[in-house]
PDB file of N, CA and C in Angstrom:
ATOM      1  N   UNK A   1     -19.700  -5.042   7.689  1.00  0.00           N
ATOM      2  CA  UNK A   1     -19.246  -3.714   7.352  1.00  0.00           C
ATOM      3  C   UNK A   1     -20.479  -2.836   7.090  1.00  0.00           C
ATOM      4  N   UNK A   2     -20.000  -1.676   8.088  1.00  0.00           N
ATOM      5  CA  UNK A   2     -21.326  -0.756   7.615  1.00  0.00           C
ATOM      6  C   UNK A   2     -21.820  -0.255   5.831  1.00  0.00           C
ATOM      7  N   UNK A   3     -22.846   0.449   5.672  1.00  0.00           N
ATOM      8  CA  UNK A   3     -22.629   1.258   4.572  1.00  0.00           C
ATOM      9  C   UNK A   3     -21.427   2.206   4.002  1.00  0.00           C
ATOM     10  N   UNK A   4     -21.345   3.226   5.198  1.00  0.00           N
ATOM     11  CA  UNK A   4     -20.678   3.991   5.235  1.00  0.00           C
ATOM     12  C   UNK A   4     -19.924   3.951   5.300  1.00  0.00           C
ATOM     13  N   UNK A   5     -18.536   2.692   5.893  1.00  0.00           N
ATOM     14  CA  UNK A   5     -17.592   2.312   5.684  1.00  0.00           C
ATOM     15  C   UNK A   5     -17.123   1.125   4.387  1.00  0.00           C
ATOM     16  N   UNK A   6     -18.344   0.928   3.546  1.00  0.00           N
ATOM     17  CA  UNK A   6     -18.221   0.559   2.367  1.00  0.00           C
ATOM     18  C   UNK A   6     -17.950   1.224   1.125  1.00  0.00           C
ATOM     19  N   UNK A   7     -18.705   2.444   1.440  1.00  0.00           N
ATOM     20  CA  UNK A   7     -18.779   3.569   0.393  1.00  0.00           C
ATOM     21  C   UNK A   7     -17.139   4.394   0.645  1.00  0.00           C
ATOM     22  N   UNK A   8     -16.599   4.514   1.748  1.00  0.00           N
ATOM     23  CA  UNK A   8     -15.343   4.700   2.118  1.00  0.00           C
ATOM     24  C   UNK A   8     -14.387   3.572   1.272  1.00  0.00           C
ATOM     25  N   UNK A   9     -14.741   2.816   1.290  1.00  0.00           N
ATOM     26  CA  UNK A   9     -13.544   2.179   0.981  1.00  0.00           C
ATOM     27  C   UNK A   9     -13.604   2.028  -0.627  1.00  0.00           C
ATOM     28  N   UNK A  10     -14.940   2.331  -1.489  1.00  0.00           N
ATOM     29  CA  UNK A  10     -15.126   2.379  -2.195  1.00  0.00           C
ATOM     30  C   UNK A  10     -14.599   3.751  -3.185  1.00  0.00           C
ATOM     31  N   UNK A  11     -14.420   4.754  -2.557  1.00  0.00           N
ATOM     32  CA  UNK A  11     -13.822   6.233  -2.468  1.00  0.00           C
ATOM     33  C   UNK A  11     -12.687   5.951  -2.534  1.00  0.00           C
ATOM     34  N   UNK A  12     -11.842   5.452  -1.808  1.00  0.00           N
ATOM     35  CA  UNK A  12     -10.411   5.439  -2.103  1.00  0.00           C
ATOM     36  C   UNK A  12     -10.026   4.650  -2.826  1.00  0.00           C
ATOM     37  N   UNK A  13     -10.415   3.217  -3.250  1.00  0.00           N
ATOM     38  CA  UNK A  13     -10.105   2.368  -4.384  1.00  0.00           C
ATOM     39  C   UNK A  13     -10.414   3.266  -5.514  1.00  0.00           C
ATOM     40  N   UNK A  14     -11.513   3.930  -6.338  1.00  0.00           N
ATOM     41  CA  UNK A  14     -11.393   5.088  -7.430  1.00  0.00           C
ATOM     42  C   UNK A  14     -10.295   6.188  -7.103  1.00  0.00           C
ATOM     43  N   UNK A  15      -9.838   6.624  -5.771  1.00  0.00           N
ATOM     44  CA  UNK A  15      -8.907   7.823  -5.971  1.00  0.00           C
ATOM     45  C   UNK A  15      -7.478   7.033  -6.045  1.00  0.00           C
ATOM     46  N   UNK A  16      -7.371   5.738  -5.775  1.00  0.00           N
ATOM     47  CA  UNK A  16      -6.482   5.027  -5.938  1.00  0.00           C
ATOM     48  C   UNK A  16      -5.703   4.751  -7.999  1.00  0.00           C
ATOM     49  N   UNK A  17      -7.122   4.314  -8.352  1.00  0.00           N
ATOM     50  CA  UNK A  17      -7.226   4.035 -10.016  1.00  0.00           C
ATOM     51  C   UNK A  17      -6.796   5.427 -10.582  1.00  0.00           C
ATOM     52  N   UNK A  18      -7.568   6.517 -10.326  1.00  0.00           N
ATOM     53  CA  UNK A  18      -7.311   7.773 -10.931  1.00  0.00           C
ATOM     54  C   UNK A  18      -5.646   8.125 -10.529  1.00  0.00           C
ATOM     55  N   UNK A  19      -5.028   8.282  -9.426  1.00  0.00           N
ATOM     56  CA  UNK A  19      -3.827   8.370  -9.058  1.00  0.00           C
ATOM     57  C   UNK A  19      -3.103   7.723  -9.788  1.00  0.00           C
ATOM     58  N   UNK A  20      -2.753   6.501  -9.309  1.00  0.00           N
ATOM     59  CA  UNK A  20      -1.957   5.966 -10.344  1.00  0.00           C
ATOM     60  C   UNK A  20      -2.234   4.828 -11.739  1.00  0.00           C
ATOM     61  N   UNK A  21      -3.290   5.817 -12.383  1.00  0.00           N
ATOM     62  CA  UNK A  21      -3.815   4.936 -13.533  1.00  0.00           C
ATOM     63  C   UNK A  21      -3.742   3.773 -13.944  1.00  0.00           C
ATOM     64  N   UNK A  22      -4.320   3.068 -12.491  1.00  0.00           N
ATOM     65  CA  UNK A  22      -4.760   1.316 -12.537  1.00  0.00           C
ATOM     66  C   UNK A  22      -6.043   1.279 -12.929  1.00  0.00           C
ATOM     67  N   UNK A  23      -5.318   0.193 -13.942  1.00  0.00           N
ATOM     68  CA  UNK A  23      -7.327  -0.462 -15.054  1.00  0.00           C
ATOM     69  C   UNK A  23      -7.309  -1.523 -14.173  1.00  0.00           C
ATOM     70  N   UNK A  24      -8.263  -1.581 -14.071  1.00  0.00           N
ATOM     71  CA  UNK A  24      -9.625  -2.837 -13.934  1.00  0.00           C
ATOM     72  C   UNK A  24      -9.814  -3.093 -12.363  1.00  0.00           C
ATOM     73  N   UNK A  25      -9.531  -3.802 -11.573  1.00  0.00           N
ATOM     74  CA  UNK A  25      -9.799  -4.193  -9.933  1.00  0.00           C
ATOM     75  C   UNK A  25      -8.428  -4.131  -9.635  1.00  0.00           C
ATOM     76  N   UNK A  26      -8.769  -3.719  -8.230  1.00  0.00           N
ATOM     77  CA  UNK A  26      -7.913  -3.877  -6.799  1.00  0.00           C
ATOM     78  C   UNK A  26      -7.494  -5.059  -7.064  1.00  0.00           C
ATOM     79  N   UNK A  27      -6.937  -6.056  -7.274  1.00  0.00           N
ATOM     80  CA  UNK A  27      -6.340  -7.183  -6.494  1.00  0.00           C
ATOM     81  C   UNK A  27      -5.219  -7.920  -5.757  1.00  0.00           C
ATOM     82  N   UNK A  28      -5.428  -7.761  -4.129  1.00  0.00           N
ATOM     83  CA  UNK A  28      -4.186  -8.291  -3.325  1.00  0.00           C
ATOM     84  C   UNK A  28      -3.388  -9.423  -3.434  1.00  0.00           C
ATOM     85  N   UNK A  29      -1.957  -9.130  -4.328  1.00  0.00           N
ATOM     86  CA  UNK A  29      -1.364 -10.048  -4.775  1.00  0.00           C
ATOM     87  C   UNK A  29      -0.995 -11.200  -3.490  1.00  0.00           C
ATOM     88  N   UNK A  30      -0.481 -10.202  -2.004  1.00  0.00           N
ATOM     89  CA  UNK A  30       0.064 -11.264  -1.399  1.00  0.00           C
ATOM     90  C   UNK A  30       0.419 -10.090  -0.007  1.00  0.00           C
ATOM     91  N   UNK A  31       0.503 -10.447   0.871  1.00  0.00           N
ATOM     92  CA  UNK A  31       0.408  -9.541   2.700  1.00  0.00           C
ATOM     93  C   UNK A  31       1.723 -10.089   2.625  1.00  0.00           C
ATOM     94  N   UNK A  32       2.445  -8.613   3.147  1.00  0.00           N
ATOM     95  CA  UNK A  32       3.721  -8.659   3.659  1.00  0.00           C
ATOM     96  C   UNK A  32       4.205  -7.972   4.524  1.00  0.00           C
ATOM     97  N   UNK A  33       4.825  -7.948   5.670  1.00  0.00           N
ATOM     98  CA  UNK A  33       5.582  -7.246   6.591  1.00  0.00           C
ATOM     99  C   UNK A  33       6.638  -6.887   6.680  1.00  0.00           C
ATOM    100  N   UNK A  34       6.493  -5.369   7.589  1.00  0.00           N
ATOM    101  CA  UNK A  34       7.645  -4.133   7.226  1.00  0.00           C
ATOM    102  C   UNK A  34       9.112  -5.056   8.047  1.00  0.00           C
ATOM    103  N   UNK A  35      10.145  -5.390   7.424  1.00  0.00           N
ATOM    104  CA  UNK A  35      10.979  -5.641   8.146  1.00  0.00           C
ATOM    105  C   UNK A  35      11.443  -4.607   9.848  1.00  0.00           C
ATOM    106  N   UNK A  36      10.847  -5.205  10.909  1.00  0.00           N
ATOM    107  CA  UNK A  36      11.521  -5.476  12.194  1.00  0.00           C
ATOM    108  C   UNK A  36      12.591  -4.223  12.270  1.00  0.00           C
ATOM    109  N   UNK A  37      13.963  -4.583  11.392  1.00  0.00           N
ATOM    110  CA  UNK A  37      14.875  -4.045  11.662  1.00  0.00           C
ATOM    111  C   UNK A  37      14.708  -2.793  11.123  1.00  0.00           C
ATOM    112  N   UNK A  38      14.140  -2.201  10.105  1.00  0.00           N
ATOM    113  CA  UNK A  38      14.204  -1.115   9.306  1.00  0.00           C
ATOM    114  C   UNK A  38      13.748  -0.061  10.316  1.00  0.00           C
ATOM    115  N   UNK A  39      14.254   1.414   9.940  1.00  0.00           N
ATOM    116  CA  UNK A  39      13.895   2.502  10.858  1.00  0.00           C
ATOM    117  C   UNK A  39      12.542   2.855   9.697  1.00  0.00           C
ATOM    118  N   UNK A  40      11.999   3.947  11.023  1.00  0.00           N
ATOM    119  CA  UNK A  40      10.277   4.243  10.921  1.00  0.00           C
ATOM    120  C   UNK A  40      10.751   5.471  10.049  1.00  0.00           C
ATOM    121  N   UNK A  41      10.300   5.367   9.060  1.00  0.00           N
ATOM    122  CA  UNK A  41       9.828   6.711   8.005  1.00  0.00           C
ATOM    123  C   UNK A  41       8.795   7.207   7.782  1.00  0.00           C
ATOM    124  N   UNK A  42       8.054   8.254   7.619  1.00  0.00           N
ATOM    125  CA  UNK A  42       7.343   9.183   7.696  1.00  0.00           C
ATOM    126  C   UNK A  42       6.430   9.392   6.595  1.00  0.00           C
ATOM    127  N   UNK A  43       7.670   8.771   5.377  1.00  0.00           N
ATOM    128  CA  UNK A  43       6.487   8.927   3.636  1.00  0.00           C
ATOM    129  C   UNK A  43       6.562  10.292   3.246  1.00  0.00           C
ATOM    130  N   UNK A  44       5.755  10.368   2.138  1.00  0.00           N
ATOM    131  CA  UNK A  44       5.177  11.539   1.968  1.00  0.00           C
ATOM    132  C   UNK A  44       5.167  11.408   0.333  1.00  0.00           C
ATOM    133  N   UNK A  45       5.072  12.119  -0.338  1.00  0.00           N
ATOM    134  CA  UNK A  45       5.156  12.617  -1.909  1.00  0.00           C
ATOM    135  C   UNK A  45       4.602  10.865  -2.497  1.00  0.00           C
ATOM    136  N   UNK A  46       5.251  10.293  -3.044  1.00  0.00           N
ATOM    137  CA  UNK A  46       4.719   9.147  -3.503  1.00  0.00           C
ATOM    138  C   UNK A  46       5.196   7.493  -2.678  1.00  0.00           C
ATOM    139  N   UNK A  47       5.817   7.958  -1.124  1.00  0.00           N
ATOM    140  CA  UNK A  47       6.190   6.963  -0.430  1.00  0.00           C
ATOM    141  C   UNK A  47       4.813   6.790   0.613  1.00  0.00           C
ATOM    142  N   UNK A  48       5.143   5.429   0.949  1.00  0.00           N
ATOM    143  CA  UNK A  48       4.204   5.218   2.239  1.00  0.00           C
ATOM    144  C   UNK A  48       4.249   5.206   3.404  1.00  0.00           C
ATOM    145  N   UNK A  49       3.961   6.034   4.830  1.00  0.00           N
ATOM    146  CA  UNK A  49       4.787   5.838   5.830  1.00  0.00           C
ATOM    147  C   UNK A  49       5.082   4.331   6.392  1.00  0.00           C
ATOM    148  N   UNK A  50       6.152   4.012   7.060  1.00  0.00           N
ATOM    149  CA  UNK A  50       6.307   2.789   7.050  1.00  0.00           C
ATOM    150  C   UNK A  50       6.460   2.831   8.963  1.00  0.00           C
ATOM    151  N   UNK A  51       5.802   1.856   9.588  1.00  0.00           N
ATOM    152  CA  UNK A  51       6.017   1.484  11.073  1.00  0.00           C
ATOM    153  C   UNK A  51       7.003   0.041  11.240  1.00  0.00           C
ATOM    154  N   UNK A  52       7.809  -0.520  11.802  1.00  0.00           N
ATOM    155  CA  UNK A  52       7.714  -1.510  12.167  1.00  0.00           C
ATOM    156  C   UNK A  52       6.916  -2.613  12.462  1.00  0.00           C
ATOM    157  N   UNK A  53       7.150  -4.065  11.714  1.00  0.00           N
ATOM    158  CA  UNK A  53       6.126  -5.253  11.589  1.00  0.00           C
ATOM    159  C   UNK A  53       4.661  -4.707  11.042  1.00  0.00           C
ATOM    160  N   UNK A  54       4.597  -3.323  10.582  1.00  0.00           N
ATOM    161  CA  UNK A  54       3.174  -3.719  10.158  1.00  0.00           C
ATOM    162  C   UNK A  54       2.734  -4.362   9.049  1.00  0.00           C
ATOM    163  N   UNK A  55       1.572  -4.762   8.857  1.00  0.00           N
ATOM    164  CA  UNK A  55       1.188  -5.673   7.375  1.00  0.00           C
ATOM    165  C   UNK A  55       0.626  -4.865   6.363  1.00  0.00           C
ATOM    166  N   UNK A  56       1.435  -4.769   5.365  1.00  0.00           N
ATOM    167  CA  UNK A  56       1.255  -4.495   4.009  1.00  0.00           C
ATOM    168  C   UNK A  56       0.591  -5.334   3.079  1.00  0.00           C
ATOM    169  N   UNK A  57      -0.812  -4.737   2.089  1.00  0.00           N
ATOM    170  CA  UNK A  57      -1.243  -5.438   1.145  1.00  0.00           C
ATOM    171  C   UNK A  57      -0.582  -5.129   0.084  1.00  0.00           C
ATOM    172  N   UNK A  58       0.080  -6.120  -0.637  1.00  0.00           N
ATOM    173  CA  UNK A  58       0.785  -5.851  -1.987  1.00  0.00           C
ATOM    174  C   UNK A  58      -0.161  -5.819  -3.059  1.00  0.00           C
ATOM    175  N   UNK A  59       0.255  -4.707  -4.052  1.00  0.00           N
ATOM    176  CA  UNK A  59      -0.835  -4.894  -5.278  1.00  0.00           C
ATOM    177  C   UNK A  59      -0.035  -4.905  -6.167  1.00  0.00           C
ATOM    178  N   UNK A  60       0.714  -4.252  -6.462  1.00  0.00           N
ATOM    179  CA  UNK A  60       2.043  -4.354  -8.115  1.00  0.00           C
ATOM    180  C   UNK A  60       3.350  -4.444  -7.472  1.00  0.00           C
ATOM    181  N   UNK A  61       3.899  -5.333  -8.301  1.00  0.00           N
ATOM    182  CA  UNK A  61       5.514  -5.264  -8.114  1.00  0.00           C
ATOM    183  C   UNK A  61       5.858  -4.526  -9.074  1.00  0.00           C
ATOM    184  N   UNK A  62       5.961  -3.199  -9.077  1.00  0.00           N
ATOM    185  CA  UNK A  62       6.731  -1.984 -10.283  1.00  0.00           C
ATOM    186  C   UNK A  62       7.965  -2.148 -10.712  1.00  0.00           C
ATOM    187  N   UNK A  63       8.747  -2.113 -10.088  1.00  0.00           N
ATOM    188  CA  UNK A  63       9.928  -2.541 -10.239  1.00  0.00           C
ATOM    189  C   UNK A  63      10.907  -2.989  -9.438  1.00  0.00           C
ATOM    190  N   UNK A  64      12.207  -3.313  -9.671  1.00  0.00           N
ATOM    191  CA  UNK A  64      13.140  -3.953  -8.546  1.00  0.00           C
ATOM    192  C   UNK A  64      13.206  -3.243  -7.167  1.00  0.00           C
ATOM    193  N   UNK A  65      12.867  -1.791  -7.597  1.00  0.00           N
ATOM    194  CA  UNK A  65      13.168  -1.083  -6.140  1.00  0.00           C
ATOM    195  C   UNK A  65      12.118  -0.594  -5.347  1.00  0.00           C
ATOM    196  N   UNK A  66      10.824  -0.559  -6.279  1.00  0.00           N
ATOM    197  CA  UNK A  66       9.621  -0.164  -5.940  1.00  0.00           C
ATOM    198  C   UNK A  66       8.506  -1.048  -5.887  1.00  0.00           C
ATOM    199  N   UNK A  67       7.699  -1.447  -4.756  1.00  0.00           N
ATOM    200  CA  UNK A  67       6.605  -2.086  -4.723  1.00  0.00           C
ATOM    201  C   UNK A  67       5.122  -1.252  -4.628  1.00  0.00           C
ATOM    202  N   UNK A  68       4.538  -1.111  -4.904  1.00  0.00           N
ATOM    203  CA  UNK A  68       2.494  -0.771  -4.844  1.00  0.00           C
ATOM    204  C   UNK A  68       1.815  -1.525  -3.924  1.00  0.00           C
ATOM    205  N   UNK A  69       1.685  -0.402  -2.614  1.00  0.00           N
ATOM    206  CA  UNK A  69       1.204  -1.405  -1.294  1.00  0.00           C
ATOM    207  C   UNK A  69       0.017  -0.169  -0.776  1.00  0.00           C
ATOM    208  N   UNK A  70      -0.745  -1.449   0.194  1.00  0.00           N
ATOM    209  CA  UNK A  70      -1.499  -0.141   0.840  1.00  0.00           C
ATOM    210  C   UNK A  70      -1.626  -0.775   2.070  1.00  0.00           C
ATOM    211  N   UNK A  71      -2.096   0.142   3.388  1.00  0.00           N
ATOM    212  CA  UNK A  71      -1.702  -0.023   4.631  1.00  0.00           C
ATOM    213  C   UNK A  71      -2.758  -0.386   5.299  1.00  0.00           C
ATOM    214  N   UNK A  72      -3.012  -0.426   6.499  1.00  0.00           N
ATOM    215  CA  UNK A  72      -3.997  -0.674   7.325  1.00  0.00           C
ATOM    216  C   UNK A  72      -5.416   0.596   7.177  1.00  0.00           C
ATOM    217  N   UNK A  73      -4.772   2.228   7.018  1.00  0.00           N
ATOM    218  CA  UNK A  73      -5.797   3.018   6.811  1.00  0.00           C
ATOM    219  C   UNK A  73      -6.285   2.994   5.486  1.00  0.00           C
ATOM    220  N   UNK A  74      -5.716   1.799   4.323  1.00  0.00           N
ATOM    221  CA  UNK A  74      -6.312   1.856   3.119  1.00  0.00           C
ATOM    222  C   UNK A  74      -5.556   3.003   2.073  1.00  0.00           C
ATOM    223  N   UNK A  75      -4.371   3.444   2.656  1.00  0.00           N
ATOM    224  CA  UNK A  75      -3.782   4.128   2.022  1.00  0.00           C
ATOM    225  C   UNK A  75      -2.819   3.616   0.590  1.00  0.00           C
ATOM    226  N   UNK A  76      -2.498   4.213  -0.557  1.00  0.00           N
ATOM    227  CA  UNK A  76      -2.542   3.395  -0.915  1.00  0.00           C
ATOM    228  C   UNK A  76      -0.840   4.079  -1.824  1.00  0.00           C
ATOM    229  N   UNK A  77       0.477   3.770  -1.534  1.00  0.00           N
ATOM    230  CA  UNK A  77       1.418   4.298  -2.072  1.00  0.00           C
ATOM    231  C   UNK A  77       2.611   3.777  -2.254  1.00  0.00           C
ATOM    232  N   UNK A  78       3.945   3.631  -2.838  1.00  0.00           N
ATOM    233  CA  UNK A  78       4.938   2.781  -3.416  1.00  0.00           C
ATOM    234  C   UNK A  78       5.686   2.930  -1.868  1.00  0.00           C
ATOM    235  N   UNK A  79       6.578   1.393  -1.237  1.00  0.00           N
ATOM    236  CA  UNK A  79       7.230   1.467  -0.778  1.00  0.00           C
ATOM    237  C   UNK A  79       8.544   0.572  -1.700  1.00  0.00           C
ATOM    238  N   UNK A  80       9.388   0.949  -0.939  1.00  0.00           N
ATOM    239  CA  UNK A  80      10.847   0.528  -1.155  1.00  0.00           C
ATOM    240  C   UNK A  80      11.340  -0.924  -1.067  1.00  0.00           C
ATOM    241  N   UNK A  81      11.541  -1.542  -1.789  1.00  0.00           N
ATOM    242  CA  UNK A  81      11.924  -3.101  -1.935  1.00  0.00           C
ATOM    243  C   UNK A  81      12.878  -3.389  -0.796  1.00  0.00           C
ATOM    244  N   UNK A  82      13.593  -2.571   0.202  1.00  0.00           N
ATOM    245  CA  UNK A  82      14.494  -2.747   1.396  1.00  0.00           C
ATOM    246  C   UNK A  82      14.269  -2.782   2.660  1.00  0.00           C
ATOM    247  N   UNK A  83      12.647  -2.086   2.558  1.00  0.00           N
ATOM    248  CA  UNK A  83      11.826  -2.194   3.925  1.00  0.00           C
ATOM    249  C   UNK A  83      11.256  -3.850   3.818  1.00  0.00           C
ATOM    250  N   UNK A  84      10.309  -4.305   2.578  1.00  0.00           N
ATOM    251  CA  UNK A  84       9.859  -5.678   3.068  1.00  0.00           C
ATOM    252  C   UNK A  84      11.088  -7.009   2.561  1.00  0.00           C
ATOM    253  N   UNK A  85      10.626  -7.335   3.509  1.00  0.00           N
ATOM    254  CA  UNK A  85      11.955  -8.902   3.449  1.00  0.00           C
ATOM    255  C   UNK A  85      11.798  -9.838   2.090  1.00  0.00           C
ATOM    256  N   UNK A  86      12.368 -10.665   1.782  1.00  0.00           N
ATOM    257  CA  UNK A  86      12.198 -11.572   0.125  1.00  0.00           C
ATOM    258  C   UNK A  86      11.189 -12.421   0.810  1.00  0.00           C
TER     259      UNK A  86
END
């Protein structure tokens, strides 16, 4: 990994912490994929857009309906407990 794509990724893990006031490290609980069947949503406000089969890094399980994931661009926002499979 370059510099510059270190310092990137380093940038959004702090705008990540400041957003939703996570203490201490990043850590990826567990990779999961967008259920297949679910239709493609778009996101926005505090959702994540969601594609078909892509792989999600899980970081918090918030609650029953809400998970803390971030995507392939490192994005980093709550999806819906109905998009990924048990």
């Amino acid at each position: 990994m370059t510099l510059k794509e270190c310092k990137k990724e380093e940038k959004a893990d702090r705008e990540f912490q400041k957003k939703f006031k996570f203490e201490g490290s990043i850590n990826v609980l567990t990779q999961m994929m967008v259920d297949p069947a679910v239709t493609e949503k778009k996101g926005g406000g505090k959702n994540l857009p969601l594609r078909r089969g892509e792989i999600l890094d899980v970081i918090q399980f918030t609650n029953q309906e809400q998970i803390l994931c971030r995507n392939s661009q490192r994005r980093c926002k709550s999806v819906g407990a109905e998009a990924l499979p048990a």
